[in-house]
Protein backbone atom coordinates (compact mmCIF):
# COMPACT_ATOMS: atom_id res chain seq x y z
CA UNK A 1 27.25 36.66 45.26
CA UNK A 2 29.59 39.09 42.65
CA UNK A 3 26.96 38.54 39.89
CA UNK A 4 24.32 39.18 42.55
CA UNK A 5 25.67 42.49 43.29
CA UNK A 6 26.74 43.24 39.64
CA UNK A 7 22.89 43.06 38.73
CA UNK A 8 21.60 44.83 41.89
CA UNK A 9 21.04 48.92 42.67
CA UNK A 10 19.75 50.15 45.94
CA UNK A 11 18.72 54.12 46.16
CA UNK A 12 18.20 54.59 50.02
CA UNK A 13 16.40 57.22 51.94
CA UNK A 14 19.49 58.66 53.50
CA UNK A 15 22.18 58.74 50.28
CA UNK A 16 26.33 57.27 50.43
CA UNK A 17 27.98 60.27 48.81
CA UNK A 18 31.56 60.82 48.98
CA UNK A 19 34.28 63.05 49.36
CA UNK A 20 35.32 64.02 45.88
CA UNK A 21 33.19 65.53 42.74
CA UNK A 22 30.08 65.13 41.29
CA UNK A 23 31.28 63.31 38.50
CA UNK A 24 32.68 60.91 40.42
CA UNK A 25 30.08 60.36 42.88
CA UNK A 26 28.03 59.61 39.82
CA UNK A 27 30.61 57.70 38.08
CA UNK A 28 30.68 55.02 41.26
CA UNK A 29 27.79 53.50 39.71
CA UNK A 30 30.06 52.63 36.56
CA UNK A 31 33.45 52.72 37.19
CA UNK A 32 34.55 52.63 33.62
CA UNK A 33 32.29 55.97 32.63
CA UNK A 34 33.37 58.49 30.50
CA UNK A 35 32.04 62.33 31.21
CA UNK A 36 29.11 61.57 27.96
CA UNK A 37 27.63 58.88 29.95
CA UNK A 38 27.76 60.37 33.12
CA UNK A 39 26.10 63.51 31.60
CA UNK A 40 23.54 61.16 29.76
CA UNK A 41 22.38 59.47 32.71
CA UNK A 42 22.11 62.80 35.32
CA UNK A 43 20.10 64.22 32.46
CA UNK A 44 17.85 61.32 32.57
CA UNK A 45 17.88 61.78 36.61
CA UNK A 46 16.64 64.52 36.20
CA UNK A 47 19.30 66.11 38.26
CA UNK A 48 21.97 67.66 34.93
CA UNK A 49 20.16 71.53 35.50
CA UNK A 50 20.89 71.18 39.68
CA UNK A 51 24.39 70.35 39.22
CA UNK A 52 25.29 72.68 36.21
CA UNK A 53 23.48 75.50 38.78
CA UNK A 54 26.76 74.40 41.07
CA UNK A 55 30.02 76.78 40.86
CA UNK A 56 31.98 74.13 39.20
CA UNK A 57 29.15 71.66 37.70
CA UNK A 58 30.29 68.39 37.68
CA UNK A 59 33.84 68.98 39.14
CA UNK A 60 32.13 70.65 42.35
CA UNK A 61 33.80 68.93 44.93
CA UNK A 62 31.20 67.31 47.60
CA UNK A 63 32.36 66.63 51.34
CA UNK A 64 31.86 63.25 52.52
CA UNK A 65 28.24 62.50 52.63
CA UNK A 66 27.77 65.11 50.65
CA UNK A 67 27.18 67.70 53.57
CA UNK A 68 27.12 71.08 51.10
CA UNK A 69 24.03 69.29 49.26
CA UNK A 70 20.94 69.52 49.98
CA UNK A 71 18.68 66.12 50.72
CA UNK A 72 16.84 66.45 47.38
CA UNK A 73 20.36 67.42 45.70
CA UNK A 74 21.79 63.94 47.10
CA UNK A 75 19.44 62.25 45.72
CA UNK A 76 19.03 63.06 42.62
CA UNK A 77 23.04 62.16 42.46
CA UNK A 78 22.29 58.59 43.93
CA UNK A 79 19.43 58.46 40.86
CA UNK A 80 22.25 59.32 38.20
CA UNK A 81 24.42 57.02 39.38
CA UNK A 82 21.79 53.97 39.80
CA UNK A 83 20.95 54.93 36.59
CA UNK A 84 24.61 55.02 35.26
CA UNK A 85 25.11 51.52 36.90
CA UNK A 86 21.98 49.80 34.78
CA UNK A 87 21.12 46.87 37.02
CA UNK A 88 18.97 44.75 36.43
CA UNK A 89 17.21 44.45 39.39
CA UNK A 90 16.40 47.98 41.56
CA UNK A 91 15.79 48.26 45.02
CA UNK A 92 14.63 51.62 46.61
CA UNK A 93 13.81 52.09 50.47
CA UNK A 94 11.99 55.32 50.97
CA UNK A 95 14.49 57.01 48.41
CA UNK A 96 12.22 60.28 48.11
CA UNK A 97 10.78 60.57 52.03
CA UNK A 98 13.42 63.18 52.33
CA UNK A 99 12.86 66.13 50.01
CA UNK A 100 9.98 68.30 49.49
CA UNK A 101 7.22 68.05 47.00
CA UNK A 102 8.89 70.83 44.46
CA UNK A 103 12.08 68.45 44.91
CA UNK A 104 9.83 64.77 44.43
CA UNK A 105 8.44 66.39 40.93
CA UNK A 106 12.03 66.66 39.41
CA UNK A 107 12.82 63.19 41.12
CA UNK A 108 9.87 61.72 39.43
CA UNK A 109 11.60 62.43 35.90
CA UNK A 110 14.62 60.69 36.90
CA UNK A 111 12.36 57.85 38.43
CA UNK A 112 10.37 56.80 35.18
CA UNK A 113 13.75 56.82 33.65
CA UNK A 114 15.19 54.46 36.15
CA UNK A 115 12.63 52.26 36.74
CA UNK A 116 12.16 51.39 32.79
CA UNK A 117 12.60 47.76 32.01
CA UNK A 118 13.70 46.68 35.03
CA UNK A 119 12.35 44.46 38.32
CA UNK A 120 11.99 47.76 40.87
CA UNK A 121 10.88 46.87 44.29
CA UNK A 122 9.93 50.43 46.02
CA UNK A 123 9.26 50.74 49.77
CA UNK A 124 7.15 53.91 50.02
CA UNK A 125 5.17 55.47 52.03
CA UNK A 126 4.62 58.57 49.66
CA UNK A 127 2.52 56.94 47.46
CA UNK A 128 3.07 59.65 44.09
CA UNK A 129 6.57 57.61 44.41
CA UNK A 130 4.87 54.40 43.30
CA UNK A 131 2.07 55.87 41.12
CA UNK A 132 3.05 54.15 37.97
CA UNK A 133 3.72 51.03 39.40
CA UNK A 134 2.98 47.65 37.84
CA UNK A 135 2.11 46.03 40.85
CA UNK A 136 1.27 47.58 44.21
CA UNK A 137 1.26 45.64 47.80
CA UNK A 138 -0.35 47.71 50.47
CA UNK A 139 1.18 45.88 53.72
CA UNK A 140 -0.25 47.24 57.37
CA UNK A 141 1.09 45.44 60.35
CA UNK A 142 3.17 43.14 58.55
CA UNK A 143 0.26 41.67 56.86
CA UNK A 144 -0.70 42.24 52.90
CA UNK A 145 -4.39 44.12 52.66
CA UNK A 146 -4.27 45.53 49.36
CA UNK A 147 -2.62 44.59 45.57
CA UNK A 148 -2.90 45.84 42.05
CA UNK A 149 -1.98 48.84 40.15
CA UNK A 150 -2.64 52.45 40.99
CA UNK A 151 -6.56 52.44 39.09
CA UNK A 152 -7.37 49.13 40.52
CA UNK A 153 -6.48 50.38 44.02
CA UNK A 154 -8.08 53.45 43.85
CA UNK A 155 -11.38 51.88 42.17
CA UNK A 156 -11.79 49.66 45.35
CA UNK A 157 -11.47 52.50 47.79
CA UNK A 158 -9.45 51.23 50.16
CA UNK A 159 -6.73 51.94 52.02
CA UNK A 160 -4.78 52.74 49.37
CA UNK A 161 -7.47 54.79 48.12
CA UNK A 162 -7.70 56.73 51.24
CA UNK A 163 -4.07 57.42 51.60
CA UNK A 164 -3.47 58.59 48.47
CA UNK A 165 -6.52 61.52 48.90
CA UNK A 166 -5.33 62.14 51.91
CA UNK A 167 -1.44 63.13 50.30
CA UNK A 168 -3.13 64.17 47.24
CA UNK A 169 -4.67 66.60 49.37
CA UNK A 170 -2.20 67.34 51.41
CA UNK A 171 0.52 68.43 48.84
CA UNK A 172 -2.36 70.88 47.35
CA UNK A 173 -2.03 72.89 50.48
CA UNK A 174 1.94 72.18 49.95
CA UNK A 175 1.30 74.14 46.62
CA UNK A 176 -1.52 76.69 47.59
CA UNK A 177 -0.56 80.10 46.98
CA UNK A 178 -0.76 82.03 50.60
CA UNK A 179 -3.86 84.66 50.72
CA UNK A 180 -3.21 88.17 51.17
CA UNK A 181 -6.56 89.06 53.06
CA UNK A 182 -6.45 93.04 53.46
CA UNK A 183 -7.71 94.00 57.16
CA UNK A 184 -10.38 97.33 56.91
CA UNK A 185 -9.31 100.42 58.09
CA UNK A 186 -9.87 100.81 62.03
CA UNK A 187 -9.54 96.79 62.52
């Protein structure tokens, strides 16, 4: 079961931060860490320019749960310190339902970074999460409809296909500039 654990990393929707710094919430994913690879693998997170932006940087002390961060802040913390901790096998349960699209694009970094050359199993539901995925299983009411990678899926038009226009669609609006219509005099 130890050498189970040893070779496992979870990233979870809602992240386990601690009371303490930043370092050291990172550093939980490798004990024995000095401040380089701590710094390495936040970089590779994709989160090193959020936490440097904090009043102390990496010795900014977090409440427990990490209640001054934000939701995309926390996870981009849990990233570094998967990251830091190397398993071998990754498990992530809806790890980026939380933050907002602006938020998901930094994630995304840190993502192709963790997910390199290792067995990832992602439970998503935003589907940019899972993009680059080997192998995707589409699952609806507990039952498998759809598998392959993201050009197979979207070349059979399924459901796949059809949820990711839909969010593809719906993040443009996310991103649209708002239009400053000017009203005629006497209107």
């Amino acid at each position: 079961l130890q050498a189970l654990q040893s070779n496992l990393g979870v990233v979870l929707q809602s992240s386990h931060l601690f009371a303490g710094t930043i370092a050291d919430n990172i550093r939980y994913g490798d004990l024995s860490a000095g401040q380089d690879q701590i710094l390495v693998a936040a970089k590779q997170a994709g989160a090193h320019d959020v936490i440097i932006a904090m009043p102390l940087g990496y010795e900014t002390v977090i409440g427990e749960g990490g209640s001054s961060l934000s939701a995309g802040q926390k996870q981009l913390i849990s990233f570094a310190r998967a990251l830091l901790a190397d398993p071998q096998i990754l498990i992530m349960d809806e790890a980026t339902s939380s933050v907002d699209t602006l938020t998901e694009a930094r994630i995304e970094q840190g993502l192709r970074a963790l997910l390199k050359d290792r067995i990832s199993v992602i439970i998503a539901h935003r589907l940019s999460t899972i993009r680059h995925a080997n192998q995707i299983v589409v699952i609806d009411d507990g039952r498998i409809i759809e598998q392959g990678n993201h050009d197979e899926l979207i070349t059979r038009r399924g459901r796949y296909y059809h949820l990711f226009q839909q969010q593809s669609l719906s993040n443009l609006w996310q991103q649209a500039e708002p239009i400053n219509v000017e009203q005629p005099d006497g209107i």
